[in-house]
C-alpha atoms as a PDB file:
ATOM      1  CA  UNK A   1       0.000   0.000   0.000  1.00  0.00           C
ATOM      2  CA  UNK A   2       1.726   3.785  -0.924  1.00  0.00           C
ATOM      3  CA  UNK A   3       1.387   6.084   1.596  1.00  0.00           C
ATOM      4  CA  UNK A   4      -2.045   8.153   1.694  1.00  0.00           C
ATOM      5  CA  UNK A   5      -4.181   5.119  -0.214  1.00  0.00           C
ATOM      6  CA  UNK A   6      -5.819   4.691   3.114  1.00  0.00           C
ATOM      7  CA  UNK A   7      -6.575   8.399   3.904  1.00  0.00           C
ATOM      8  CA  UNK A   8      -9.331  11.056   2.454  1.00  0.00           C
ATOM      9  CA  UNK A   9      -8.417  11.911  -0.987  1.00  0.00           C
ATOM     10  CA  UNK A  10      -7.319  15.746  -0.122  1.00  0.00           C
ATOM     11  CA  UNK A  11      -4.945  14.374   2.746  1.00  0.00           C
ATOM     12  CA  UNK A  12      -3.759  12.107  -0.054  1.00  0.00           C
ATOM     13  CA  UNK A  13      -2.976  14.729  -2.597  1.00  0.00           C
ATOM     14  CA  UNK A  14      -1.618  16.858  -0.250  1.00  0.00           C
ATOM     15  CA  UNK A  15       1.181  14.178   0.703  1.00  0.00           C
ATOM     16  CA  UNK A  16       1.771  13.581  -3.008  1.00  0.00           C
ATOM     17  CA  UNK A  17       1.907  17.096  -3.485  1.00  0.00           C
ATOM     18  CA  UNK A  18       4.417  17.419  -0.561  1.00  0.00           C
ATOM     19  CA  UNK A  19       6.406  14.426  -1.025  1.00  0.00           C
ATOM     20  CA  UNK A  20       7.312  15.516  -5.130  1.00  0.00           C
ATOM     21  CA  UNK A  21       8.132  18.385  -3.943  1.00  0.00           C
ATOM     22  CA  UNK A  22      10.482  17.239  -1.223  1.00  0.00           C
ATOM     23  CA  UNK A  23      12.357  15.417  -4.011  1.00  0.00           C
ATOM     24  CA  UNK A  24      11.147  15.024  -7.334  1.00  0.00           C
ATOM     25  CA  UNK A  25      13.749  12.610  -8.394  1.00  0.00           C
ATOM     26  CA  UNK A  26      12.013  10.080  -5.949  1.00  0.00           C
ATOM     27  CA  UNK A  27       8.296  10.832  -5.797  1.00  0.00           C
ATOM     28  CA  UNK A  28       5.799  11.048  -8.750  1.00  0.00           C
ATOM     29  CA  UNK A  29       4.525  14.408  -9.346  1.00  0.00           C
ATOM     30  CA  UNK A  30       0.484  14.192  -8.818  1.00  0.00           C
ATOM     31  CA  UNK A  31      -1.953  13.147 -11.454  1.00  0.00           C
ATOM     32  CA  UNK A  32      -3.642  15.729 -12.808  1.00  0.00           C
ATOM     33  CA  UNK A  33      -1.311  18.559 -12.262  1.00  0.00           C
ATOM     34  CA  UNK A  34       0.833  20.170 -15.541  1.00  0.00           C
ATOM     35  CA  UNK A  35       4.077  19.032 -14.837  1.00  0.00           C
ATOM     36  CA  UNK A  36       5.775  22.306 -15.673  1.00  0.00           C
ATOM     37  CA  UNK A  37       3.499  23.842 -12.767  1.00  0.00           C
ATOM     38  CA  UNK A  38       5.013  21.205 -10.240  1.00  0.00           C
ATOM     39  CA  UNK A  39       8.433  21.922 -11.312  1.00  0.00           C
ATOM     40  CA  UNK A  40       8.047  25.483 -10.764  1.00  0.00           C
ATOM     41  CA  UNK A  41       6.640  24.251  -7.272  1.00  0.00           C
ATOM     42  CA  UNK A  42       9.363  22.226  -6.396  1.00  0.00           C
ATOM     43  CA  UNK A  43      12.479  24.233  -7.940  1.00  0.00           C
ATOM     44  CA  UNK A  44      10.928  27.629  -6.168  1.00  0.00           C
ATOM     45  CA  UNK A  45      10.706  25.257  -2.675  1.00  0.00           C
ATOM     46  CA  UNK A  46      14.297  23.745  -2.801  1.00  0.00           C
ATOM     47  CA  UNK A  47      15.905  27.294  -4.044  1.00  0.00           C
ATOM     48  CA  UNK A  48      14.373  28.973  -1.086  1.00  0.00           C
ATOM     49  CA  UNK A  49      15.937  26.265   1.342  1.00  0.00           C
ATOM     50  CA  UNK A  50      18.790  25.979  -0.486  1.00  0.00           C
ATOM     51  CA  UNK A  51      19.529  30.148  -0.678  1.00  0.00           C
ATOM     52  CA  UNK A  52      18.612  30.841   3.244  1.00  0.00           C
ATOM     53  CA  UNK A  53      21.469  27.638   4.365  1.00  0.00           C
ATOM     54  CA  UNK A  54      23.756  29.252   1.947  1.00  0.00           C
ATOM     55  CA  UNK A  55      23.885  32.419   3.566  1.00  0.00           C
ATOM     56  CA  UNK A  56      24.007  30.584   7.071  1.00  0.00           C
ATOM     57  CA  UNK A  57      26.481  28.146   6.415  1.00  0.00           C
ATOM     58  CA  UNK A  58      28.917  30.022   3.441  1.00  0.00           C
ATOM     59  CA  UNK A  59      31.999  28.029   4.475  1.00  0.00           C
ATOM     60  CA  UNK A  60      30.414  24.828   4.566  1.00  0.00           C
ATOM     61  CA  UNK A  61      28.831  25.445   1.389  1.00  0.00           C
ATOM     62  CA  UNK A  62      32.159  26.569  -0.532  1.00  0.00           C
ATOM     63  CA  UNK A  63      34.052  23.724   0.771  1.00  0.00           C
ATOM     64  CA  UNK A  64      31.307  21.314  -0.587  1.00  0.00           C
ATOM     65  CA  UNK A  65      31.332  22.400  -3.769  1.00  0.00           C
ATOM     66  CA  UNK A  66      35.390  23.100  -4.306  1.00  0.00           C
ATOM     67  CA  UNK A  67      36.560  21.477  -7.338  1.00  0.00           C
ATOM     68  CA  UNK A  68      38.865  19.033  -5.594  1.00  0.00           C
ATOM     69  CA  UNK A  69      36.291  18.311  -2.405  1.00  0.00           C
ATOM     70  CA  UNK A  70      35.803  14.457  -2.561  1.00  0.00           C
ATOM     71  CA  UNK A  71      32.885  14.099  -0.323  1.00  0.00           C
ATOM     72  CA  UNK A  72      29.314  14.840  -0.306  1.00  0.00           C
ATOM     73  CA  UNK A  73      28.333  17.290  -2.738  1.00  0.00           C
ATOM     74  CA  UNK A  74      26.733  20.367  -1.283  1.00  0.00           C
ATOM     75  CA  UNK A  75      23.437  20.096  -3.065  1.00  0.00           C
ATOM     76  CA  UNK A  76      23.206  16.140  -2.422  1.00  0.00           C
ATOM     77  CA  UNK A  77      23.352  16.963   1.707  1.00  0.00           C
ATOM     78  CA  UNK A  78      20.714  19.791   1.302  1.00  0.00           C
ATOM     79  CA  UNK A  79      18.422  17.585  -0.732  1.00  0.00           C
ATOM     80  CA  UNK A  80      18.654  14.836   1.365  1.00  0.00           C
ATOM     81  CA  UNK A  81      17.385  17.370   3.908  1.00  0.00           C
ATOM     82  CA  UNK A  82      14.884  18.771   2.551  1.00  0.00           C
ATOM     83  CA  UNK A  83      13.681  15.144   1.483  1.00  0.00           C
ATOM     84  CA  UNK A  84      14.038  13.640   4.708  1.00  0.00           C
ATOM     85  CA  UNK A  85      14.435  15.746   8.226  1.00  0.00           C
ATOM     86  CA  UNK A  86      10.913  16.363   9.421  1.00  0.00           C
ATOM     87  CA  UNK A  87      11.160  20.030  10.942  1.00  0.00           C
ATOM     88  CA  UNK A  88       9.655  20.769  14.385  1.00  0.00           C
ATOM     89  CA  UNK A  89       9.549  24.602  13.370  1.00  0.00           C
ATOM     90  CA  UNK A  90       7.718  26.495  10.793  1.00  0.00           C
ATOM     91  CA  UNK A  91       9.670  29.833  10.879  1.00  0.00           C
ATOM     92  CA  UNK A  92      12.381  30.586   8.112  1.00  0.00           C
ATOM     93  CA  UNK A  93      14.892  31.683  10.682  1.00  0.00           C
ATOM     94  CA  UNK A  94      14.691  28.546  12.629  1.00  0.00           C
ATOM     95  CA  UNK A  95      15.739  26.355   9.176  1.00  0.00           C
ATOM     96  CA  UNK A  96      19.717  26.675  10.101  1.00  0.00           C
ATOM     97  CA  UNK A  97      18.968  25.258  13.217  1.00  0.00           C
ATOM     98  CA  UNK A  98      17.074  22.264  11.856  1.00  0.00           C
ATOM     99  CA  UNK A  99      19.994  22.095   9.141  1.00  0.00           C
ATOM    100  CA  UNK A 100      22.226  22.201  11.894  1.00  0.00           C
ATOM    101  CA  UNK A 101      20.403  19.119  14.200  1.00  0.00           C
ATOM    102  CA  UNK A 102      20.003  16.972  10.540  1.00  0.00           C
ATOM    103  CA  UNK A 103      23.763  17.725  10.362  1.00  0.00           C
ATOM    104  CA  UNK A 104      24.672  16.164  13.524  1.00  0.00           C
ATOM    105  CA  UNK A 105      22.266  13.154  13.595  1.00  0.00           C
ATOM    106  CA  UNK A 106      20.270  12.763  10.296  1.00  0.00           C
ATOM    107  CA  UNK A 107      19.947  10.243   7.639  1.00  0.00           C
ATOM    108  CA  UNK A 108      22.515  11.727   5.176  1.00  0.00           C
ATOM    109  CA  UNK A 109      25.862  10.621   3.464  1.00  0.00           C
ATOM    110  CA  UNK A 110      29.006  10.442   5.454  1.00  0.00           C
ATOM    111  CA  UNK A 111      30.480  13.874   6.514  1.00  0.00           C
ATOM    112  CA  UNK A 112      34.384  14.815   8.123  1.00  0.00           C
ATOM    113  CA  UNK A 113      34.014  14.879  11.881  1.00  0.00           C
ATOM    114  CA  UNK A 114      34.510  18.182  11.797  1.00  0.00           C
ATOM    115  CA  UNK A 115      32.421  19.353   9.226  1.00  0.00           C
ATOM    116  CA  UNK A 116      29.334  19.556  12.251  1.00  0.00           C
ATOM    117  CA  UNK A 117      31.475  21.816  14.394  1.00  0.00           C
ATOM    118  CA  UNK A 118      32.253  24.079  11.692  1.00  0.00           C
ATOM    119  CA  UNK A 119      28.579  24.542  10.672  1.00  0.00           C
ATOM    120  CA  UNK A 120      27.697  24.777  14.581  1.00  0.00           C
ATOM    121  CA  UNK A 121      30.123  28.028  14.661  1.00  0.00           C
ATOM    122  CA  UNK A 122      28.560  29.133  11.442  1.00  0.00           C
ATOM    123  CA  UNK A 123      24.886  28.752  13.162  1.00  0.00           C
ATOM    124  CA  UNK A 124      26.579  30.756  16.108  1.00  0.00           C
ATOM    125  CA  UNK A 125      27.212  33.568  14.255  1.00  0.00           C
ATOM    126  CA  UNK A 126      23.726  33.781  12.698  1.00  0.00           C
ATOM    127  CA  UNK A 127      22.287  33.344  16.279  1.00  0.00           C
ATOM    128  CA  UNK A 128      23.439  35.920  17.218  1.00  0.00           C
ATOM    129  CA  UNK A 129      22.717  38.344  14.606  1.00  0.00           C
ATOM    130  CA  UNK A 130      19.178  37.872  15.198  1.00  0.00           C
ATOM    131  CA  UNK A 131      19.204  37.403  18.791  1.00  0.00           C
ATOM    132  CA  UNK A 132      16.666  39.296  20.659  1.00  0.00           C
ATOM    133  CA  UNK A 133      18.735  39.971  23.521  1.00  0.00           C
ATOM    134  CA  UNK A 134      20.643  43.585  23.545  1.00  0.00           C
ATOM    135  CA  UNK A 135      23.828  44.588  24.954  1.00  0.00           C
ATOM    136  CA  UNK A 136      23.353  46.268  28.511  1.00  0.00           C
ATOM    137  CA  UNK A 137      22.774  49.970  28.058  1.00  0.00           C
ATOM    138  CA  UNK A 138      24.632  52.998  30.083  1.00  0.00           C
ATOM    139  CA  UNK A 139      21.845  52.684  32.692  1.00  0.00           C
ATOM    140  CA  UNK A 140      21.919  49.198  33.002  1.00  0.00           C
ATOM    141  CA  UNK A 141      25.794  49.259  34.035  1.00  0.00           C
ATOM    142  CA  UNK A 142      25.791  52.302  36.157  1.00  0.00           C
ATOM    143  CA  UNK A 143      24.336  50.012  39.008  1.00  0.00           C
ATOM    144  CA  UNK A 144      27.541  47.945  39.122  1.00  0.00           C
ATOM    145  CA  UNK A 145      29.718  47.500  42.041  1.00  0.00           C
ATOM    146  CA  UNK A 146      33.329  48.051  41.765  1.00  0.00           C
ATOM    147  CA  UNK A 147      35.103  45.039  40.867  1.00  0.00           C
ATOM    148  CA  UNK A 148      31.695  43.531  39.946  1.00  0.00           C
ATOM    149  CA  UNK A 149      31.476  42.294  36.592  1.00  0.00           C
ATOM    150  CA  UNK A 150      28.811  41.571  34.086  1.00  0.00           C
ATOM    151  CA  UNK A 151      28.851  38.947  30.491  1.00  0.00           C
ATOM    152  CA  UNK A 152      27.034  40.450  27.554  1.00  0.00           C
ATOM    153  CA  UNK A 153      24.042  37.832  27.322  1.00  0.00           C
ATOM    154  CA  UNK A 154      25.583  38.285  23.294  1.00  0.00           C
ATOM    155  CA  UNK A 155      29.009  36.862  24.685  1.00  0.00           C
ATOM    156  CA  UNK A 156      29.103  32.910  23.406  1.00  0.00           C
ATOM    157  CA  UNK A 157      31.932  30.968  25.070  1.00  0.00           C
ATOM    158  CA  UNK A 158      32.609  28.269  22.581  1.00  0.00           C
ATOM    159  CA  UNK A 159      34.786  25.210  22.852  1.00  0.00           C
ATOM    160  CA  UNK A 160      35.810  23.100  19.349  1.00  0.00           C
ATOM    161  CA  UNK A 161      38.102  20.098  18.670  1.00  0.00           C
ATOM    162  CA  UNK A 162      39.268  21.683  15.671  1.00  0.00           C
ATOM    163  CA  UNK A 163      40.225  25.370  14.854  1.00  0.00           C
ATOM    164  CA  UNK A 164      36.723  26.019  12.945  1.00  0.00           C
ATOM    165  CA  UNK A 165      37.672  29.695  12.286  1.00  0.00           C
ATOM    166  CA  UNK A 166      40.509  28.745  10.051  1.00  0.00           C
ATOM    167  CA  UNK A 167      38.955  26.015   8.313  1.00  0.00           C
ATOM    168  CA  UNK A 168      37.792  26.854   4.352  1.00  0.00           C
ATOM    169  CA  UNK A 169      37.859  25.357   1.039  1.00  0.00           C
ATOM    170  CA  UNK A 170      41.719  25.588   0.801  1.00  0.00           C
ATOM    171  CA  UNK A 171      42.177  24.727   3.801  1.00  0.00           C
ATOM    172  CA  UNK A 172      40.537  21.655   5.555  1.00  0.00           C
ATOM    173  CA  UNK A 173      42.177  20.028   8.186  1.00  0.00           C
ATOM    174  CA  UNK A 174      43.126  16.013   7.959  1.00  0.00           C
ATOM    175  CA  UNK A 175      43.623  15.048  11.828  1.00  0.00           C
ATOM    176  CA  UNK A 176      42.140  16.549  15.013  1.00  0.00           C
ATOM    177  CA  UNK A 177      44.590  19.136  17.072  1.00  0.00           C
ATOM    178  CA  UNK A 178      45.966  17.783  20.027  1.00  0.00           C
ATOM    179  CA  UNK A 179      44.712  20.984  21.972  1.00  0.00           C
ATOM    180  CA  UNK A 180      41.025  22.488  21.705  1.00  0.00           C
ATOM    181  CA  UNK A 181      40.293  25.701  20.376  1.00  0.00           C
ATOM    182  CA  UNK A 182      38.302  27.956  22.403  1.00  0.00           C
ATOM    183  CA  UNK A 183      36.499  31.196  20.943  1.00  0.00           C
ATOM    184  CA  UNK A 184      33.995  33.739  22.263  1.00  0.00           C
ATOM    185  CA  UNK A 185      31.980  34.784  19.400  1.00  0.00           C
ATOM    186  CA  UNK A 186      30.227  38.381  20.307  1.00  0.00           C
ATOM    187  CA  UNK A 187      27.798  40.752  19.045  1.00  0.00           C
ATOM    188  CA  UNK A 188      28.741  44.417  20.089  1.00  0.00           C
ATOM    189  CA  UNK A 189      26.815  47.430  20.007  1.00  0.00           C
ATOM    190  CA  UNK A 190      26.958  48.459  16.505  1.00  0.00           C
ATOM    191  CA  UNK A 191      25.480  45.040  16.067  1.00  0.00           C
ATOM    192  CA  UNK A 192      28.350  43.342  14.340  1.00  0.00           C
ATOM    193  CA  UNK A 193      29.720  39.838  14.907  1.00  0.00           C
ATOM    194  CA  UNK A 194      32.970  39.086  15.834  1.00  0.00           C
ATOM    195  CA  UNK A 195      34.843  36.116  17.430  1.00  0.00           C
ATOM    196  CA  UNK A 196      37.618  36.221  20.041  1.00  0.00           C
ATOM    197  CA  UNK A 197      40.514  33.481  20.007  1.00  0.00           C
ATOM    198  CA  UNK A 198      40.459  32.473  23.766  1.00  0.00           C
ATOM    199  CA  UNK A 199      42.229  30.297  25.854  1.00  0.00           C
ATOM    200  CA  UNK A 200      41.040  27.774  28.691  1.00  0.00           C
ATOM    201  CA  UNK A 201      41.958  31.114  31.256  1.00  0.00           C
ATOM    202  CA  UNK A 202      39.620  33.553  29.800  1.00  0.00           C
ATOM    203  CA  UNK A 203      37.444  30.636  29.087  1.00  0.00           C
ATOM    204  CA  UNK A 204      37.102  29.475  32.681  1.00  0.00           C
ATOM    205  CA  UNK A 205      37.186  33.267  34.174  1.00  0.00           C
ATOM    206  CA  UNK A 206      34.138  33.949  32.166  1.00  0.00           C
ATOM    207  CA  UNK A 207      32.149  31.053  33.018  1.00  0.00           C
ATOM    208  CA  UNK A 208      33.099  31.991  36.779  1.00  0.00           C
ATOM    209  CA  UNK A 209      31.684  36.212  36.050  1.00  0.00           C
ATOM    210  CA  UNK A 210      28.681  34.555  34.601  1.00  0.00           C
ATOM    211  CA  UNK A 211      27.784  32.545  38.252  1.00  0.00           C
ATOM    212  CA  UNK A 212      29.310  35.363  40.274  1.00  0.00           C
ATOM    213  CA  UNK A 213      30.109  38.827  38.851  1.00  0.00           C
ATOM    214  CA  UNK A 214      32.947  39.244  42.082  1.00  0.00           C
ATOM    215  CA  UNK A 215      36.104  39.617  40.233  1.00  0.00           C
ATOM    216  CA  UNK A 216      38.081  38.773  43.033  1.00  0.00           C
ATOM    217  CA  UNK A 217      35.891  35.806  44.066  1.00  0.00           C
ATOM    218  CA  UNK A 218      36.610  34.380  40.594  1.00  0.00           C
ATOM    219  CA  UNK A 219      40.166  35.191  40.563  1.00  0.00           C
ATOM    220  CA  UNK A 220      40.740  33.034  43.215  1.00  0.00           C
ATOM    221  CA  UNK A 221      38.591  30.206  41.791  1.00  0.00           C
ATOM    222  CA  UNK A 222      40.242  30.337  38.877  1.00  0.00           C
ATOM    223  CA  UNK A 223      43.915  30.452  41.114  1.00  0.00           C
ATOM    224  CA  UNK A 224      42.679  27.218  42.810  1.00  0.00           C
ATOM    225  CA  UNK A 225      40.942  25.455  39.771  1.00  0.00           C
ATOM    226  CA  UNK A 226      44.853  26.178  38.018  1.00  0.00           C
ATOM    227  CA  UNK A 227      46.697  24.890  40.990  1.00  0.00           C
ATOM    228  CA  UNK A 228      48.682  28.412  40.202  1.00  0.00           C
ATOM    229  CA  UNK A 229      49.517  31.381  42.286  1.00  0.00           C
ATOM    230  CA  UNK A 230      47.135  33.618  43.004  1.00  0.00           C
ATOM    231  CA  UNK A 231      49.155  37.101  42.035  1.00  0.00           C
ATOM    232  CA  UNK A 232      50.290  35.258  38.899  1.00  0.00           C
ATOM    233  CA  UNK A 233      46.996  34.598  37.879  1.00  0.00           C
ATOM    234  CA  UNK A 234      44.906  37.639  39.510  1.00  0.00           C
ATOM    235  CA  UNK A 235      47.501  39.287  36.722  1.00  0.00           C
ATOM    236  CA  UNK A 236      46.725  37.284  33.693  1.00  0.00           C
ATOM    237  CA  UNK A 237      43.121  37.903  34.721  1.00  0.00           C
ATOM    238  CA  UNK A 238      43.285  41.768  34.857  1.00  0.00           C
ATOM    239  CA  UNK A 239      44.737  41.669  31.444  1.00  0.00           C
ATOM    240  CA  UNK A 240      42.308  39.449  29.966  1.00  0.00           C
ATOM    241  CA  UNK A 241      39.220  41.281  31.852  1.00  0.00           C
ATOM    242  CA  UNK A 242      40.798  44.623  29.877  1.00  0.00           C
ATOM    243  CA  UNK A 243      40.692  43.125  26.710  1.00  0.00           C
ATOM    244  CA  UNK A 244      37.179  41.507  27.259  1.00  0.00           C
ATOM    245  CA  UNK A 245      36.056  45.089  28.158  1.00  0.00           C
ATOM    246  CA  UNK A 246      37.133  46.389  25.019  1.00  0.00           C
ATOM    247  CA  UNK A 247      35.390  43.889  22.726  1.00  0.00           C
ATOM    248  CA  UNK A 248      32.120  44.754  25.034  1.00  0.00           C
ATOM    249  CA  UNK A 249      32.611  40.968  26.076  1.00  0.00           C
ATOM    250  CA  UNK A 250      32.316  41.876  29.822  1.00  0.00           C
ATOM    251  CA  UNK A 251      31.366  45.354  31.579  1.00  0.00           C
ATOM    252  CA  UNK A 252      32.646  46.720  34.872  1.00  0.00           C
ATOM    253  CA  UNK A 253      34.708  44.384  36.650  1.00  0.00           C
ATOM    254  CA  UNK A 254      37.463  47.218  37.269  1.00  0.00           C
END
């Protein structure tokens, strides 16, 4: 039995409908329909998937389709999306997210190991872009303590296995680093992304502001966490702190 032969004849059509346009190379297009009118269906649906993940996931997208890439084609993995990963959201914004999840679990051709981190960081950066959440304004600071600080909610502490920022079609990388690279990607008030090379340091300290805004109280986490003295790293953590202020990472903390 095909699927819809047991439902009403309009749920029927509307999953044959559906499921040629989904992928046309697999389903039969619906009787009765001009098949020039389903192909302008189904090439209108895929190109409007297929444009918004482009400008979410550029990298990804470049690297699939270099000349000399030997793995799955960049069209073939967003097909097989479209085609098989049943969204849970309706909104266009949400669709890089969805991309992203099919990515990391879905039913789709073999993919590098880190070809999921480097579309996570590319999702990042969209996040944020559209993120609802605002950097704290003048009157929102002027309540803070001294040496209280305070993480932009558009701060993103990120930790990868491989160095996803450097990664592009000329340059993919063949084994996993034996360190992990850590970044903070950021939105700052002019509303521009940017990214921050970190280290496990800044990392930690800004994990620490984000339970307890007391500078000192996470300086001397952080000291005792590092098993390293306390001046030596209540030093490292001023000059980080200055450098996180300037990128509008953190606020206050001085």
């Amino acid at each position: 039995m095909k699927q819809g032969e047991n439902l009403p004849a309009f749920v029927a059509a509307q999953l044959e409908f559906a499921g040629y346009i989904r992928n046309p190379e697999v389903n039969d297009a619906p009787a009765g329909i001009e098949a020039r009118r389903m192909k302008i269906y189904a090439d209108l649906f895929y190109n409007n998937i297929q444009n918004f993940l482009a400008g979410a996931f550029p990298v990804c997208k470049r690297i699939l389709q270099a000349p000399d890439w030997g793995g799955t084609p960049w069209h073939t993995l967003v097909r097989s999306f479209v085609h098989r990963h049943a969204s849970s959201s309706p909104y266009f914004l949400d669709i890089p997210q969805e991309f992203l999840e099919f990515v990391g679990g879905g039913p789709h051709q073999p993919l590098p190991e880190w070809f999921l981190e480097l579309a996570h960081y590319e999702w990042v950066e969209m996040a944020l872009a559209v993120s609802d959440d605002e950097v704290p304004d003048a009157q929102a600071l002027a309540g803070l303590a001294p040496g209280v600080a305070q993480v932009s909610p558009l701060a993103w502490p990120l930790s990868y296995r491989y160095a996803v920022h450097e990664i592009g079609p000329g340059h993919v990388p063949q084994d996993a680093p034996t360190e992990p690279t850590h970044l903070v990607v950021y939105r700052r008030r002019d509303d521009k992304v940017r990214f921050l090379v970190s280290n496990v340091v800044t990392h930690t300290l800004i994990a620490l502001l984000q339970e307890d805004g007391d500078v000192s109280v996470a300086v001397a986490e952080l000291a005792r966490r590092l098993g390293i003295d306390h001046d030596v790293v209540a030093d490292q953590a001023a000059r980080a702190l200055a450098r996180l202020r300037e990128c509008e990472i953190v606020f206050g903390g001085s």
